[in-house]
Protein backbone atom coordinates (compact mmCIF):
# COMPACT_ATOMS: atom_id res chain seq x y z
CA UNK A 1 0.00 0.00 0.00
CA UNK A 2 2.20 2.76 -1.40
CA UNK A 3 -0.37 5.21 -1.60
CA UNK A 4 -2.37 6.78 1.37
CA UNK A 5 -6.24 8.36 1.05
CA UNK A 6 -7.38 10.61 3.81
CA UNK A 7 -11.23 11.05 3.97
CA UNK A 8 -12.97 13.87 6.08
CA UNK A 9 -16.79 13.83 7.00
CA UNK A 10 -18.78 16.81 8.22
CA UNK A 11 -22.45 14.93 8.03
CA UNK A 12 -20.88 13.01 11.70
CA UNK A 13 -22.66 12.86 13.97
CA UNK A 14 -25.91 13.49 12.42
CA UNK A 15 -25.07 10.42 10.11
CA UNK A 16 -23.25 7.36 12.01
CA UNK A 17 -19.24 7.65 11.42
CA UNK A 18 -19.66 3.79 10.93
CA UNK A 19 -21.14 4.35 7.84
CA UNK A 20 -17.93 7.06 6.55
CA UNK A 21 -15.51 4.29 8.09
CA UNK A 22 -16.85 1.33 6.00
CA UNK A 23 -16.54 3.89 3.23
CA UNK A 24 -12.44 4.28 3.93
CA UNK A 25 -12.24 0.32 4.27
CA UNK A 26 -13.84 -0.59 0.81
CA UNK A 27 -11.96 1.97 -0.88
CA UNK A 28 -8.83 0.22 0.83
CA UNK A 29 -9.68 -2.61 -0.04
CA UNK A 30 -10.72 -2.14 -3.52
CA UNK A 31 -7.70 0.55 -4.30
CA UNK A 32 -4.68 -1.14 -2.26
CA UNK A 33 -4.00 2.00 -0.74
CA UNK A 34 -4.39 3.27 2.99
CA UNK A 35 -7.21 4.76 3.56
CA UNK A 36 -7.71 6.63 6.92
CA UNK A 37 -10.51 9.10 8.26
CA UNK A 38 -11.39 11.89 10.35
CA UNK A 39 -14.71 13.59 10.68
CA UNK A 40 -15.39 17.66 12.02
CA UNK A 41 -18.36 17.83 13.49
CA UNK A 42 -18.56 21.63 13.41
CA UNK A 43 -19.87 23.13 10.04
CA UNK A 44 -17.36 24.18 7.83
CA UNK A 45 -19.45 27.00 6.74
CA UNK A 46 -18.44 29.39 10.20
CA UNK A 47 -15.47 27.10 10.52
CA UNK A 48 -12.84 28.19 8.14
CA UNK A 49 -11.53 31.33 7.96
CA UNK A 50 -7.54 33.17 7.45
CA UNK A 51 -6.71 31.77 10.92
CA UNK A 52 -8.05 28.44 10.69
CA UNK A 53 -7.87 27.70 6.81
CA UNK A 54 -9.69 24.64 5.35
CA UNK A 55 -7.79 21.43 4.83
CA UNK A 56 -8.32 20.93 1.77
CA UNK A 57 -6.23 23.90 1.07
CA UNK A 58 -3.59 22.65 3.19
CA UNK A 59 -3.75 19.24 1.15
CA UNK A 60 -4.49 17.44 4.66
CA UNK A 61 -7.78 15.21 3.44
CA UNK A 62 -7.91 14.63 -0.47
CA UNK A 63 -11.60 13.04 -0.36
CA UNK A 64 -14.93 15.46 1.85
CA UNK A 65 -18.04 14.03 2.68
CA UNK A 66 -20.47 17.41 2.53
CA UNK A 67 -23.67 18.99 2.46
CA UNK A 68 -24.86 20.70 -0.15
CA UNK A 69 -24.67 24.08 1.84
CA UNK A 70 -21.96 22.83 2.91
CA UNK A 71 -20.33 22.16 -0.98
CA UNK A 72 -21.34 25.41 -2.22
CA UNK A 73 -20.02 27.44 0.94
CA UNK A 74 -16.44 25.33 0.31
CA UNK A 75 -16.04 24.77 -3.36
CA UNK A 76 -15.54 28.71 -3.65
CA UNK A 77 -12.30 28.33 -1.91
CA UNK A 78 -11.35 26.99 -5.88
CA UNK A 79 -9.97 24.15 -3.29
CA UNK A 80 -12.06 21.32 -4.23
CA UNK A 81 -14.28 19.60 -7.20
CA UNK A 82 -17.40 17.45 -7.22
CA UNK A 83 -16.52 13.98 -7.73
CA UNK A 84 -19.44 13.20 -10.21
CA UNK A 85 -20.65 10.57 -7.47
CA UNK A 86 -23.30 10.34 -4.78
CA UNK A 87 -25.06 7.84 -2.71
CA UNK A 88 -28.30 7.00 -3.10
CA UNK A 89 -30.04 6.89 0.26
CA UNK A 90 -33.88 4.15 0.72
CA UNK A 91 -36.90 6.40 1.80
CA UNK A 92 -40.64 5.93 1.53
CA UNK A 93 -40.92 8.64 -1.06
CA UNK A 94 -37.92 7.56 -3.44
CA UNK A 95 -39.23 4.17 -4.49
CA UNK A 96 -37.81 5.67 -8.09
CA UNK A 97 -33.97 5.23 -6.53
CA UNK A 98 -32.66 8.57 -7.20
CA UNK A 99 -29.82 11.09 -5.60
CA UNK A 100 -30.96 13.21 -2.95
CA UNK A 101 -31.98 13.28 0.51
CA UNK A 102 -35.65 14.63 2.28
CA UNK A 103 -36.63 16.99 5.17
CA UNK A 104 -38.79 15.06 7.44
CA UNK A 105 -41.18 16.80 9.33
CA UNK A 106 -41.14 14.76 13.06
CA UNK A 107 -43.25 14.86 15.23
CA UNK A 108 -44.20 13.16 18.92
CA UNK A 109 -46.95 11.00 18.71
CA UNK A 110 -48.96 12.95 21.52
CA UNK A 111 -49.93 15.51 18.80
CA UNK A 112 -51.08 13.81 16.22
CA UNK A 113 -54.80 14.23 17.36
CA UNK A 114 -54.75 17.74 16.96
CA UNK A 115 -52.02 18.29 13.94
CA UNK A 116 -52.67 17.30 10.78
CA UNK A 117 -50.85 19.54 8.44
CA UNK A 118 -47.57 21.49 8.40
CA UNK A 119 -49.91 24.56 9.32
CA UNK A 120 -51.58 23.10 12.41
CA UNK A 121 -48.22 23.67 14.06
CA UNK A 122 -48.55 27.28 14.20
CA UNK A 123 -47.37 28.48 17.68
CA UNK A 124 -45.28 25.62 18.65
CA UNK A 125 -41.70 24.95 20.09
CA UNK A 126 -39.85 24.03 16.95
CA UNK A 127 -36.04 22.22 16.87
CA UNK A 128 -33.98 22.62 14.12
CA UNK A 129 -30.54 21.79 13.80
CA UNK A 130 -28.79 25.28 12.44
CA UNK A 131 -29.13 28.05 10.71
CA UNK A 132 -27.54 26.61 7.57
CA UNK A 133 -29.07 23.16 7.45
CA UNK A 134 -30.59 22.78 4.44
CA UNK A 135 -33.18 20.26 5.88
CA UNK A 136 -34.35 21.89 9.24
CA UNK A 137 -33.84 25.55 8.53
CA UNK A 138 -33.66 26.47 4.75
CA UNK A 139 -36.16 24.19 3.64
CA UNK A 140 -39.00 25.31 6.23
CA UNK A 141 -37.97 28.75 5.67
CA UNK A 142 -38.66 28.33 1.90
CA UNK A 143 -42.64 26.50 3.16
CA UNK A 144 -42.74 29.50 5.69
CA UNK A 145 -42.77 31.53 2.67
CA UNK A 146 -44.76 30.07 0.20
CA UNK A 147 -47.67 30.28 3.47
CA UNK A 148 -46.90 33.88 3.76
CA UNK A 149 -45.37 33.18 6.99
CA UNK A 150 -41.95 33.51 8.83
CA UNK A 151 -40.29 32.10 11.64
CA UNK A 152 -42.78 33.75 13.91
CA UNK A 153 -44.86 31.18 12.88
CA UNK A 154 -43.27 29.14 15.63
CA UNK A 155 -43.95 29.68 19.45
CA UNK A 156 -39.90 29.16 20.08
CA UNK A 157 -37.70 27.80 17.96
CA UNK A 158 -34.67 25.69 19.56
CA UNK A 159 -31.37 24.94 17.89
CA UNK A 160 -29.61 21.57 19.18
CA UNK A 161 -26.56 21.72 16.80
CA UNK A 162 -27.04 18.01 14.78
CA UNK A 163 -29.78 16.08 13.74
CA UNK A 164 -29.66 13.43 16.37
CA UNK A 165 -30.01 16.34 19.37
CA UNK A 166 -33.08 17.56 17.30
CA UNK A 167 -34.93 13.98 17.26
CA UNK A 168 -33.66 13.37 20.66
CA UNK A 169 -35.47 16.68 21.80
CA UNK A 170 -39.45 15.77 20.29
CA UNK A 171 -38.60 12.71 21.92
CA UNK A 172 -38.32 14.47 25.08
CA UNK A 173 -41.03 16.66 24.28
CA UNK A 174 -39.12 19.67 24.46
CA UNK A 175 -39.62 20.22 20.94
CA UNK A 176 -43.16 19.74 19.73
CA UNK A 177 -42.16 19.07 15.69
CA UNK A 178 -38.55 19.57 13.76
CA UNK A 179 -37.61 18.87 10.54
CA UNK A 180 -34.37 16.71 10.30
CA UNK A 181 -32.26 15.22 7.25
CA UNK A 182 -34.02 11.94 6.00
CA UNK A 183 -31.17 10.00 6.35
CA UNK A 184 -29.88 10.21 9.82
CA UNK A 185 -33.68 9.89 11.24
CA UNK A 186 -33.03 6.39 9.20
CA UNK A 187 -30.01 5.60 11.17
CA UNK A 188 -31.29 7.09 14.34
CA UNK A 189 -34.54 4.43 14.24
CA UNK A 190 -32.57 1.35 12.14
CA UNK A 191 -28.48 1.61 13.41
CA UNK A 192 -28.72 3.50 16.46
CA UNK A 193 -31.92 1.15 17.88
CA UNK A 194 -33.52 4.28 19.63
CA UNK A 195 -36.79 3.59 20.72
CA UNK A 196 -38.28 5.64 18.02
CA UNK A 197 -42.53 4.21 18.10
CA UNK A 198 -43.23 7.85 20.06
CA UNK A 199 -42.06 9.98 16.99
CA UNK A 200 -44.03 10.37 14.07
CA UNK A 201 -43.16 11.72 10.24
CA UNK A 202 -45.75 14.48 9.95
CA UNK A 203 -44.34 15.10 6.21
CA UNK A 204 -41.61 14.38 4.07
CA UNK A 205 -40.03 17.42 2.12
CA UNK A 206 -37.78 17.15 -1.01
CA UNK A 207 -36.53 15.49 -2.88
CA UNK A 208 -33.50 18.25 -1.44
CA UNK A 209 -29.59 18.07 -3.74
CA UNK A 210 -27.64 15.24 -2.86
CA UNK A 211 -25.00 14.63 -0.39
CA UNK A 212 -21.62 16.43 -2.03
CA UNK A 213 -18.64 13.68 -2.65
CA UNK A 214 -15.99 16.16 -3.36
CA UNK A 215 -11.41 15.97 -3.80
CA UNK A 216 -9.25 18.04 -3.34
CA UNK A 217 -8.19 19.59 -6.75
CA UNK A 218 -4.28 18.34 -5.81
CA UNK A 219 -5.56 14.32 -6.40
CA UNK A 220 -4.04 12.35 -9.13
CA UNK A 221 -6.39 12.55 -11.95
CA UNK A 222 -6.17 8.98 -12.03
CA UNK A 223 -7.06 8.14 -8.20
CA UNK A 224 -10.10 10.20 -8.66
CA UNK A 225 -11.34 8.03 -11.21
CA UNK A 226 -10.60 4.70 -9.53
CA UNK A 227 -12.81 6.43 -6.40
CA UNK A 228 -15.22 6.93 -8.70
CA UNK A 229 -15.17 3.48 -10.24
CA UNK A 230 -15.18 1.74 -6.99
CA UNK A 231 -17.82 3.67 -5.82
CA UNK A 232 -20.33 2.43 -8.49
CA UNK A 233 -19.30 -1.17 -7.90
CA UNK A 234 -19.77 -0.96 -3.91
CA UNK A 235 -23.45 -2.73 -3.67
CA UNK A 236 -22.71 -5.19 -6.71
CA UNK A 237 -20.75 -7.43 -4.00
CA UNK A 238 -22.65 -8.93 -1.83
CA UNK A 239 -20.42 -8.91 1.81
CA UNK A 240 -20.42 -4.73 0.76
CA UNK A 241 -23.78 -4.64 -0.28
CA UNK A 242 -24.99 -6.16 3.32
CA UNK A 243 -22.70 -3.74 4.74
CA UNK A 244 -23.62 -0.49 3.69
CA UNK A 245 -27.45 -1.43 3.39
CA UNK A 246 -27.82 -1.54 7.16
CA UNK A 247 -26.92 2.23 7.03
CA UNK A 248 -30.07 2.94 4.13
CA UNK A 249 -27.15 3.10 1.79
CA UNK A 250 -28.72 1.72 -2.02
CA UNK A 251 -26.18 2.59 -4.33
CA UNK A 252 -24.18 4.91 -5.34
CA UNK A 253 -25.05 6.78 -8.93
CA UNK A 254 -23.49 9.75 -11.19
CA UNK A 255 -23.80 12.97 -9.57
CA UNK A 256 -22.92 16.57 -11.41
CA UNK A 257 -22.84 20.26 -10.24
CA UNK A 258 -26.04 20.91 -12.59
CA UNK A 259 -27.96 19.10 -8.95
CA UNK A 260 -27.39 22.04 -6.66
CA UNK A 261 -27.92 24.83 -9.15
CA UNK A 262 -31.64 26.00 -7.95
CA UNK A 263 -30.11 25.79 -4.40
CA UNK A 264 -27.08 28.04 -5.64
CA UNK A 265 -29.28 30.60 -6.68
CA UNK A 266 -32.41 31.32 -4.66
CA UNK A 267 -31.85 29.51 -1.14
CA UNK A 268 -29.38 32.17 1.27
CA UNK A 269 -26.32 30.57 2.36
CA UNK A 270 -25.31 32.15 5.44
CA UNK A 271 -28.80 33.63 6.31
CA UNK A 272 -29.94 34.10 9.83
CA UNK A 273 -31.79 31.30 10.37
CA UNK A 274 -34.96 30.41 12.26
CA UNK A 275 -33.86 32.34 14.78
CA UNK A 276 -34.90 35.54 13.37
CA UNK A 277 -36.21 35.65 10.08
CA UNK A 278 -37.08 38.83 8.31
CA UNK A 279 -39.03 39.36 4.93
C-alpha cells in the first residue's frame, strides 16, 4: 500500500461515522492503498476562515463528505471539485432510486390528534438543527414563505446543533415538531436502535440536492477516477452490499454540479436562520 487516502466527513454525527468508516475500508480494499478518516463535526461554513484555513487547502484530506450548503459554501475556496458521485439513500418517497436526501417533518406522537398539516403547528416549540441546514432551517424557511409566513410562525424555535439532538429533543417533548435530514432519522430508528414508536413523520419534504462527494483539486487525476469506479461497484458485491445497506445506503449513482444549481441561486447561504427571520 504505497499510496495513502485521507477522507474527512462533516455529516458526523448526524449520520453514524460507521457508515464514513466502511466507506475508507472498501476503498482500501478495492484501491490497495491506505485509507484513513477523520470527521469535524462543526460546520465548515463558520469554521474556516484566514486563521483556521480549510484542509483541503492545506492538502491534509484529499476526499470530503459534505452537504450541499456545505459544498457550495467550500467549493468557492477553488480548493475542491465534485466527484461526479453520490449515494443513493432508501426512503418511503424515493421508491424511483434517485440522488438526494428529504426533510422530514417529526413529530411526537402525543400531537397527532390535533395536527394534521404542516400549518396546524402554528405556535409551537420548533427544533432545528442550524441556521444553515438545508433540511431543518432552509427548507422550512422556503414553506414559511410560500404560506406567507416567517419564523414567527413558531412559538420558540430551539437549535440543538445536529440532527440526532433535534430527534432526541421531540422525543423528550421539548420540541413539539422539527424537521431533520431523511437520512440520519433512518439511522437514528434502524443503526442507532432508539426507541423511536413515540415519533411520528408528519411530512416528508424534497426530494433536497444530494449529499456532495468532493477531492481536493491536488488528487491524481487517475485516483479520482478509480474512487469513482469503486464507488459504483460498492453494492454489486454482496459482503459490501450487506454492509452499507444496514446504514439505508442503495447505491451509489453519477452525480454533477447541474444538482445544486436552484439551491445556488435562490436559497441564502449564510442567512440568519430560524432564529430571526425577516421578509
Amino acid at each position: 500500500m504505497a499510496h495513502s487516502l485521507r477522507l474527512i466527513t462533516y455529516l458526523v454525527p448526524s449520520h453514524p461515522v460507521e457508515f464514513y468508516e466502511g466507506i475508507a475500508h472498501f476503498l482500501e480494499e478495492e484501491l490497495h492503498v491506505s485509507a484513513t478518516l477523520v470527521y469535524e463535526s462543526r460546520d465548515p461554513i463558520g469554521l474556516y476562515d484566514d486563521d483556521r484555513p480549510d484542509p483541503f487547502c492545506l492538502k491534509e484530506v484529499d476526499i470530503g463528505f459534505l452537504s450541499p450548503t456545505q459544498y457550495l459554501k467550500m467549493k468557492k475556496s477553488k480548493k475542491i471539485e465534485l466527484l461526479p458521485i453520490t449515494p443513493v439513500f432508501t426512503h418511503p418517497r424515493n421508491a424511483a432510486q434517485k440522488p438526494g436526501y428529504f426533510a422530514d417533518v417529526i413529530m411526537h406522537t402525543d400531537v397527532e390528534k390535533t395536527v394534521k398539516s404542516f400549518l396546524d403547528l402554528r405556535g409551537c416549540n420548533w427544533g432545528y438543527t442550524g441556521d444553515n441546514s438545508l433540511s431543518s432551517s432552509l427548507t422550512i424557511q422556503k414553506l414559511l414563505r410560500t404560506h406567507g409566513e416567517n419564523s414567527s410562525f413558531f412559538g420558540n424555535t430551539t437549535k440543538t446543533g445536529n440532527h440526532l439532538l433535534t430527534v432526541e429533543k421531540v422525543q423528550d417533548k421539548k420540541a413539539i415538531a422539527a424537521a431533520v435530514d431523511s437520512t440520519a432519522f433512518y439511522n437514528y430508528k434502524n443503526v442507532l436502535h432508539k426507541e423511536s414508536e413515540d415519533i411520528t413523520i408528519l411530512d416528508s419534504l424534497g426530494p433536497l440536492p444530494p449529499y456532495a462527494i468532493v477531492c481536493g483539486k491536488h488528487l491524481n487525476g487517475d485516483l479520482k477516477s478509480k474512487i469513482v469506479d469503486a464507488l459504483l461497484r460498492a453494492t454489486l458485491t454482496r459482503p459490501w452490499k450487506v454492509q452499507f445497506e444496514k446504514f439505508g445506503l442503495i447505491k451509489f449513482v453519477s452525480n454533477s454540479n447541474d444538482a445544486y444549481s436552484e439551491l445556488e441561486f435562490t436559497e441564502p447561504l449564510g442567512g440568519k436562520g430560524l432564529s430571526s427571520v425577516y421578509y
